[in-house]
Protein backbone atom coordinates (compact mmCIF):
# COMPACT_ATOMS: atom_id res chain seq x y z
CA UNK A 1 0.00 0.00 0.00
CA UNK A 2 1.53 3.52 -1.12
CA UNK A 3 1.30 6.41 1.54
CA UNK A 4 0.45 9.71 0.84
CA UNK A 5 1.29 12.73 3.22
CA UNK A 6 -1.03 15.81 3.06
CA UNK A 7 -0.01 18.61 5.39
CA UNK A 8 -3.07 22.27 4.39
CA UNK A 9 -1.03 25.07 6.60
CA UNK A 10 -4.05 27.69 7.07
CA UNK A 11 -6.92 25.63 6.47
CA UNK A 12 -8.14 22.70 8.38
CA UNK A 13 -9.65 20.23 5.60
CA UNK A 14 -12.97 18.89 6.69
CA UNK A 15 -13.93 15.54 6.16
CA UNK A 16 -16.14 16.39 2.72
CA UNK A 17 -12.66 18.08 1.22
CA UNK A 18 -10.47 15.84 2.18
CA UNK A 19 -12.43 13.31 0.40
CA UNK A 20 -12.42 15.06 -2.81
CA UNK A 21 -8.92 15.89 -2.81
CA UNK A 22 -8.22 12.15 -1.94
CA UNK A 23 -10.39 10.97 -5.10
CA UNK A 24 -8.52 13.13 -7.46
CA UNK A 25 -5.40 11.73 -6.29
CA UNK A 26 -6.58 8.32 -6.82
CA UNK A 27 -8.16 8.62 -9.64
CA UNK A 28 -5.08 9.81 -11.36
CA UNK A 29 -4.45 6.48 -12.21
CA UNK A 30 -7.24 4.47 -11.30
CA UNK A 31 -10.59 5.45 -13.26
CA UNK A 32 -12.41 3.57 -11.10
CA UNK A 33 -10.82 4.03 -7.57
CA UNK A 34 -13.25 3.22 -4.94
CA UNK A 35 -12.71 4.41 -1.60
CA UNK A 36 -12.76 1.03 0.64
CA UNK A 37 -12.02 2.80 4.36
CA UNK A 38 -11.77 6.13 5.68
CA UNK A 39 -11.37 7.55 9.05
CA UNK A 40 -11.85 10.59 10.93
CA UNK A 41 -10.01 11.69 14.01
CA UNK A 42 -11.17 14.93 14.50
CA UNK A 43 -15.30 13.12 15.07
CA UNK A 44 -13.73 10.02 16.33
CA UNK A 45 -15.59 8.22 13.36
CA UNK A 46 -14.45 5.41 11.01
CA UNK A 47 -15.12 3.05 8.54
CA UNK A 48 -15.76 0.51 8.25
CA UNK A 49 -16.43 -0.39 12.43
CA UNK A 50 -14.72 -3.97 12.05
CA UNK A 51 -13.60 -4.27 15.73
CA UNK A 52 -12.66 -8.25 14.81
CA UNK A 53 -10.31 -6.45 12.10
CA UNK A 54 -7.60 -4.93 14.51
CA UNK A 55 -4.04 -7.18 14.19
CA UNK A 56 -1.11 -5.85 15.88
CA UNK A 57 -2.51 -2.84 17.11
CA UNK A 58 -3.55 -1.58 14.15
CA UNK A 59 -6.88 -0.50 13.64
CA UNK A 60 -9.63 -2.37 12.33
CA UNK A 61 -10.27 0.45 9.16
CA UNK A 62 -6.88 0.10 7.82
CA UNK A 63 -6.61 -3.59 8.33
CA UNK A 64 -10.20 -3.62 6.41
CA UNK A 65 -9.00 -1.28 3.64
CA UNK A 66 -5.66 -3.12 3.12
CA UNK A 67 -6.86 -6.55 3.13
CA UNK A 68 -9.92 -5.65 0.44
CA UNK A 69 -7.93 -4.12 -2.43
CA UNK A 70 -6.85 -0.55 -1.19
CA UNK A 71 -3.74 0.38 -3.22
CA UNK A 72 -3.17 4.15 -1.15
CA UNK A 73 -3.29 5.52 2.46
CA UNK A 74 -3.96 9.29 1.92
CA UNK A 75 -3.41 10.99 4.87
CA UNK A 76 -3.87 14.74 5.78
CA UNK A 77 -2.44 17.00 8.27
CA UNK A 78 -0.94 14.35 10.34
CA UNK A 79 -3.72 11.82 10.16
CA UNK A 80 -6.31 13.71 11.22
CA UNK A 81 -8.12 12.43 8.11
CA UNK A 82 -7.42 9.42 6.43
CA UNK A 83 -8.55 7.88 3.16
């Protein structure tokens, strides 16, 4: 899985941008990028809620997304938001 850093200095990205900004990115190469998990630090939502999911410490949203085709981990202003 390829990681993405996105630091926005002056603006805090809320979840609705940071999606759209994420899909342009993927879709760069990827016509039909689908966005398989997400999560949201700043509500204290994700998804999907997989609680079985979590190995190693690692949450159950980005064990979901890795282990059902996700190709990126786009990540903004320190993981605040992640796609």
């Amino acid at each position: 899985m390829q990681h993405i850093d996105i630091r926005i200095d002056g603006l805090a990205p809320d979840f609705e941008l940071a999606r759209q900004i994420g899909a342009l990115i993927a879709g760069r190469d990827h016509d039909e990028a689908t966005l398989v998990s997400w999560c949201d630090t700043l509500r204290g939502v994700h998804s999907p809620q997989c609680l079985h999911c979590e190995i190693k410490g690692e949450p159950g949203w980005l064990v979901y997304g890795r282990n059902h085709g996700g190709r990126l981990r786009i990540a903004f202003n320190n993981d605040a938001l992640v796609f």
